[in-house]
Structures are given as C-alpha cells and as structure tokens.
Protein backbone atom coordinates (compact mmCIF):
# COMPACT_ATOMS: atom_id res chain seq x y z
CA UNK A 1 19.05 -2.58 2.72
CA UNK A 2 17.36 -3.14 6.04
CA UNK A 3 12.95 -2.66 5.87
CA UNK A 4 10.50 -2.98 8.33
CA UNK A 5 9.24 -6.60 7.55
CA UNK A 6 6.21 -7.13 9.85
CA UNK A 7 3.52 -5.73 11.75
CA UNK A 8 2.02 -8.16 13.68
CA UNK A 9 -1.57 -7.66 15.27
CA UNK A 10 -3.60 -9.62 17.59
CA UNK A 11 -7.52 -10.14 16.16
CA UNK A 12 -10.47 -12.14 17.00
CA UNK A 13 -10.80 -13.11 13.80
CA UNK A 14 -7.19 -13.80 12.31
CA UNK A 15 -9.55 -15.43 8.42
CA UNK A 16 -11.77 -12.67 8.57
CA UNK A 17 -9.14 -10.21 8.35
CA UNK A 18 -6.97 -11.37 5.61
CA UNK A 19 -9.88 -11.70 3.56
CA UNK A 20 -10.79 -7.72 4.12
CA UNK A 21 -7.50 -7.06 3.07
CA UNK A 22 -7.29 -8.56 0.17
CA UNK A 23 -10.91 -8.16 -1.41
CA UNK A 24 -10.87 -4.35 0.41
CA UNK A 25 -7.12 -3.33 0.00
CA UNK A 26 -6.42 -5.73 -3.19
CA UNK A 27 -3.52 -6.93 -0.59
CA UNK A 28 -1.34 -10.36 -1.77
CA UNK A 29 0.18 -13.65 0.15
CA UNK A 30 3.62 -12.38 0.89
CA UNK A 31 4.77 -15.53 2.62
CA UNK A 32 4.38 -17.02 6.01
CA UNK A 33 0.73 -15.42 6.51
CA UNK A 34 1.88 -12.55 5.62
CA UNK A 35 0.14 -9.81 3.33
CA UNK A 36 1.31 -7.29 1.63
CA UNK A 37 2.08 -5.04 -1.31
CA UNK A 38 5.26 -6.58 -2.65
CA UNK A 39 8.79 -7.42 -1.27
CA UNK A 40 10.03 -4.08 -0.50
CA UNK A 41 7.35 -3.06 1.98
CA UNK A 42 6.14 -3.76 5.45
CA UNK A 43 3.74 -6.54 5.20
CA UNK A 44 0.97 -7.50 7.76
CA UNK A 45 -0.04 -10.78 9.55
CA UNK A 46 -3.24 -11.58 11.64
CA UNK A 47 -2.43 -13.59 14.77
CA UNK A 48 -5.16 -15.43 16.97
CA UNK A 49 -5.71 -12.96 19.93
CA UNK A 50 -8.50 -13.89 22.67
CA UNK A 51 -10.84 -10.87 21.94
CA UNK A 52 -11.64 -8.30 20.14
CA UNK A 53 -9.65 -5.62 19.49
CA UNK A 54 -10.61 -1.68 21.28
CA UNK A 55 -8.78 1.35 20.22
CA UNK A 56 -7.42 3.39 23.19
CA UNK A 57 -5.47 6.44 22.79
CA UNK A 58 -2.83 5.17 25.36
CA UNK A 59 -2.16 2.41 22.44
CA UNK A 60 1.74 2.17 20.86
CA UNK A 61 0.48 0.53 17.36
CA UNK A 62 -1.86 3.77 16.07
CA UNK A 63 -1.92 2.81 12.46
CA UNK A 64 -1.15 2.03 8.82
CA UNK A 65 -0.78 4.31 5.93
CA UNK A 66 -1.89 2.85 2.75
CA UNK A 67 -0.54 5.54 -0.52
CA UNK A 68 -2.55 5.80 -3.65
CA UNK A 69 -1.59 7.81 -6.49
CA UNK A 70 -5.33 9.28 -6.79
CA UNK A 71 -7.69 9.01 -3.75
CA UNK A 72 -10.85 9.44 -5.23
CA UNK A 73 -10.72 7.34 -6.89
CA UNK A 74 -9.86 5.03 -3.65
CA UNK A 75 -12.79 6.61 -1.89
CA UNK A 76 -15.39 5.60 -4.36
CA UNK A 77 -13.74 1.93 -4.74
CA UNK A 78 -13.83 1.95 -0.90
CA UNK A 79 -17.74 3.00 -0.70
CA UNK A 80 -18.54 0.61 -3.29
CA UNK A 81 -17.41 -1.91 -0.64
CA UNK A 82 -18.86 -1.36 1.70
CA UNK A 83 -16.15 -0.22 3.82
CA UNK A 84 -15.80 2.65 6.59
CA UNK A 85 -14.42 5.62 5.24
CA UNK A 86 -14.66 9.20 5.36
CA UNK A 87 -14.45 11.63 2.42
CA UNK A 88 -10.84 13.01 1.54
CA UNK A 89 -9.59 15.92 2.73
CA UNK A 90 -6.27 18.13 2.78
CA UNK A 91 -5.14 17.46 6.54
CA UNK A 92 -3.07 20.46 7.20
CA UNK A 93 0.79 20.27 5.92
CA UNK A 94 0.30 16.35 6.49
CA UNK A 95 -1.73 15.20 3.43
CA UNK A 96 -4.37 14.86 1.33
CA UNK A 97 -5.70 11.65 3.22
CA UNK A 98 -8.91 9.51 4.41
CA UNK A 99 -9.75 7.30 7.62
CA UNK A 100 -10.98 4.17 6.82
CA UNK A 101 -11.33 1.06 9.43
CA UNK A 102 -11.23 -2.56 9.20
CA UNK A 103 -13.51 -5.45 10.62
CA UNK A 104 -11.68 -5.19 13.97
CA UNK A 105 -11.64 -1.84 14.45
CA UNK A 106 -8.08 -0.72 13.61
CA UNK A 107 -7.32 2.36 11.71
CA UNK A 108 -6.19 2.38 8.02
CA UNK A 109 -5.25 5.99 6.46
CA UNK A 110 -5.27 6.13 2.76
CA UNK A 111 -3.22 9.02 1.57
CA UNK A 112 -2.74 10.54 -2.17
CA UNK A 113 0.84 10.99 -3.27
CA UNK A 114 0.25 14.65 -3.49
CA UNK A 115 -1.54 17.36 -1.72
CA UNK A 116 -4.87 18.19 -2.65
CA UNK A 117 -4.63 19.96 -6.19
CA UNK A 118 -1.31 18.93 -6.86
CA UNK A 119 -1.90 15.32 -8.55
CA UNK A 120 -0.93 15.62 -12.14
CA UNK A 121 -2.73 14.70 -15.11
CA UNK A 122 -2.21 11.15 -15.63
CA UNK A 123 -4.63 7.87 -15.78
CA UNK A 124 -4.92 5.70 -12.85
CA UNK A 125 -5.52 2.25 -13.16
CA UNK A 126 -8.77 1.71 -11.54
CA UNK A 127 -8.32 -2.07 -11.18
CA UNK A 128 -6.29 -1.33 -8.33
CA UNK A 129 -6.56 0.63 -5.01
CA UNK A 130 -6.45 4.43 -5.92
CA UNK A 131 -4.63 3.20 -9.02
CA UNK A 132 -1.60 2.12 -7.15
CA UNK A 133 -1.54 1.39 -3.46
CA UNK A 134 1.71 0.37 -1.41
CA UNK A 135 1.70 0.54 2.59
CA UNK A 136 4.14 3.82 3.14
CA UNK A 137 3.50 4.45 6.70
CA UNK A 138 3.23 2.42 9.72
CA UNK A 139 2.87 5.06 12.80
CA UNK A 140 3.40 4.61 16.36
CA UNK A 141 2.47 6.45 19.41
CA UNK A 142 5.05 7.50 21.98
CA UNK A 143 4.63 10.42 25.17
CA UNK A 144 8.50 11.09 24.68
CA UNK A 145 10.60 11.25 21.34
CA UNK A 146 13.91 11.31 23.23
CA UNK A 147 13.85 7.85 24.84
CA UNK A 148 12.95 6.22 21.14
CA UNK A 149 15.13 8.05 18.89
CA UNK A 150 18.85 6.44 19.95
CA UNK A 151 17.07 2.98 18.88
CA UNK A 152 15.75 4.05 15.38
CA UNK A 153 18.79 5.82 14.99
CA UNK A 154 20.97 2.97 15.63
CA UNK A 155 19.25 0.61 13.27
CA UNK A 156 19.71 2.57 10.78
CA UNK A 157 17.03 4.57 9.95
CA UNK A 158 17.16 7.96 8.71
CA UNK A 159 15.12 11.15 9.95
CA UNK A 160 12.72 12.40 6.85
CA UNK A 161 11.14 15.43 8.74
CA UNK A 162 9.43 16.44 11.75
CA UNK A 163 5.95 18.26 11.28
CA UNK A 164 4.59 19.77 14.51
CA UNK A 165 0.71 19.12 14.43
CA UNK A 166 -0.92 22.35 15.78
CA UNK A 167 -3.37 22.83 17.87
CA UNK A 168 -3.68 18.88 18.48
CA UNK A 169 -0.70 18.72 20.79
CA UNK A 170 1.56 16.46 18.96
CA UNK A 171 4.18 16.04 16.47
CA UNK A 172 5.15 13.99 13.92
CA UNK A 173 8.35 12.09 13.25
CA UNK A 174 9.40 10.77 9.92
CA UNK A 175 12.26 8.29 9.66
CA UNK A 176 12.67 5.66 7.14
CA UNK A 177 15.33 2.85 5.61
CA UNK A 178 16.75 5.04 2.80
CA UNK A 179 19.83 6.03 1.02
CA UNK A 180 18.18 8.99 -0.44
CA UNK A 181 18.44 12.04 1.51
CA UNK A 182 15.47 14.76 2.03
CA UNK A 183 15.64 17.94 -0.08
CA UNK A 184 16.86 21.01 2.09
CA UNK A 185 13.61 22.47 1.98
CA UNK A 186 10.12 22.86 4.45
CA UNK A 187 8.77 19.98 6.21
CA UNK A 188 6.00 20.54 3.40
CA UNK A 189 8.27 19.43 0.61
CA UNK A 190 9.90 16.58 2.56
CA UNK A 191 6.72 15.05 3.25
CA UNK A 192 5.40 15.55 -0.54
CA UNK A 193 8.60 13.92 -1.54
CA UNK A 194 8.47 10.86 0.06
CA UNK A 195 5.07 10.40 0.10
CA UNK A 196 4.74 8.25 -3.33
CA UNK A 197 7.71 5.69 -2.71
CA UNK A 198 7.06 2.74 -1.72
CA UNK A 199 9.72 2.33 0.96
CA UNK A 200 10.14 1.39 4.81
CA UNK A 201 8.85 4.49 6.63
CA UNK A 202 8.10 4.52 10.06
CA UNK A 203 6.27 8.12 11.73
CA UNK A 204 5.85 8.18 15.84
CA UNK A 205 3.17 10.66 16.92
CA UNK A 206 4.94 12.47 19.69
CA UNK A 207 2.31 13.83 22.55
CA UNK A 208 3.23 15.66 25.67
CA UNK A 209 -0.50 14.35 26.56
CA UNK A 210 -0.35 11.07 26.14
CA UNK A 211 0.42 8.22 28.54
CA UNK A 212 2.41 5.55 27.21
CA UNK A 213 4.22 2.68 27.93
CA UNK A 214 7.01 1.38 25.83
C-alpha cells in the first residue's frame, strides 16, 4: 500500500535537529537521513537550508502530529527536557492534544489516542514518548480545498472526515492511505477512530482567510 514517505524541511541546523528528535521524540535512523517511528509511517529528514527557519501563517507545511497513547505522561517527559510545550488540553471535537516546538521553530502537536477522559485503564510504558508515540498526522495549509482534492484523490488516498473548526475560520480535512473505511458515524467518532493507528494520514487546514500559494 502506498504511505507518505518523507517530509522534507529546510533548517539551519540540519545535526542539531536530528539530535532533538531523537533524545526529545525518542525518534530512530530510518534510512537515508531519515527519522522516524518505524517503516509504516512518514519519516522526517533535515536538509541544509541557508537560514533559519520563521513561521508565517501564509506557510503550506503547518505541522506534524506526533500520537501517544497517554499524554501526560508525554507532557511531563517533555518538561523534564527541557522542551517547549504547553499543558494538554481537550481542543474542541479535534483532540486531546499539546503544542510543543523544536530548536528551529517548527510546530510539533502531540495528541492522546483518545479524548480527554476517555483513555482506558491500561499501563504505559514510560520509557517511551507518552508510552507509545508514532507520527499520525502531517497537516498542510491550503486557502481552497477544491483545487487540492482531485490530486489526493487520485493517488489514492481516502477521505477520513471533515471537522469544521468554529469560530477560527477553518476546516479540517482528513484523508489517509487506508483500506479500512470510517464508521458511519459523527466526525467525533471518525477522528477518535483513527487517531491511535499508526498509518499515512495527511489533514489540510482549509481557510477562506488565508493566502496561499500552492
């Protein structure tokens, strides 16, 4: 089955980088400078870019959605660290999910499989990110769904759900590489079901307000 392989993103630092994500994110060598989670996900590679990187909200690449099976305990691993990351919190119908933000400045979302007060008993494994981390998400930016879709479409992707994001004037588009199909059920369910797999998913943020290029 088709995946998305690799994100590739421009850094000042390409060694400082891959070290964060492996001490921070307990990320592995995947192969050709790539890191990763294992073979089935989207994996990551630092290229040499000229300076450093600035966030703008006219940017396609938005970010990366790392999944944990218990955030907490992600949060406090994440602290401990050093790192750049706010306290968890139910996000609407999207997730039970934290900001946190590397060396360079780009966005990394850690999200719990569940919503907040769902998570079932269970033990996590606290030698590892949140007890389990895989990369689940990797979410663009687009000003017009319609122009995009035909192209995901085509390569095979499937749609997952669409969540309008009120009152922050976008919406958010789920597809991934997949043979399972979503449960006929709310957006709500759809995005608690596929939430904890570790598979190819892609999300675009959809904004009438934004300005960008493709």
């Amino acid at each position: 089955m088709p995946k998305l392989d690799t994100l590739l993103l421009r850094v000042k630092d390409p060694g400082r980088q891959n070290a964060f994500y492996r001490r921070v994110f307990g990320m592995s060598e995947q192969g050709s400078e790539r890191l990763g989670y294992g073979s089935r996900e989207l994996a990551v590679r630092f290229l040499q870019g000229d300076e450093a990187y600035t966030p703008q909200r006219s940017d396609l690449f938005w970010k990366i959605t790392i999944s944990v099976p218990n955030i907490e305990l992600a949060y406090d691993q994440l602290k401990a660290k050093g790192v750049t990351v706010a306290e968890p919190s139910q996000f609407r119908d999207v997730g039970y999910l934290a900001q946190a933000y590397d060396p360079e400045g780009f966005n990394v979302e850690i999200i719990e499989h569940w919503f907040k007060g769902h998570r079932p008993r269970s033990t996590a494994d606290a030698n590892l990110l949140g007890g389990g981390p895989h990369i689940s998400l990797l979410t663009l930016r687009a000003s017009d769904i319609s122009t995009l879709q035909p192209e995901i479409l085509e390569a095979g992707m499937k749609p997952l759900s669409v969540q309008p994001v009120e009152p922050y004037g976008f919406t958010l588009y789920f597809y991934a590489f997949t043979d399972e199909m979503p449960p006929q059920a709310s957006a709500r369910s759809h995005r608690k079901s596929h939430l904890g797999i570790p598979a190819s998913l892609h999300s675009l943020r959809d904004s009438a307000r934004g300005r960008i290029k493709l």
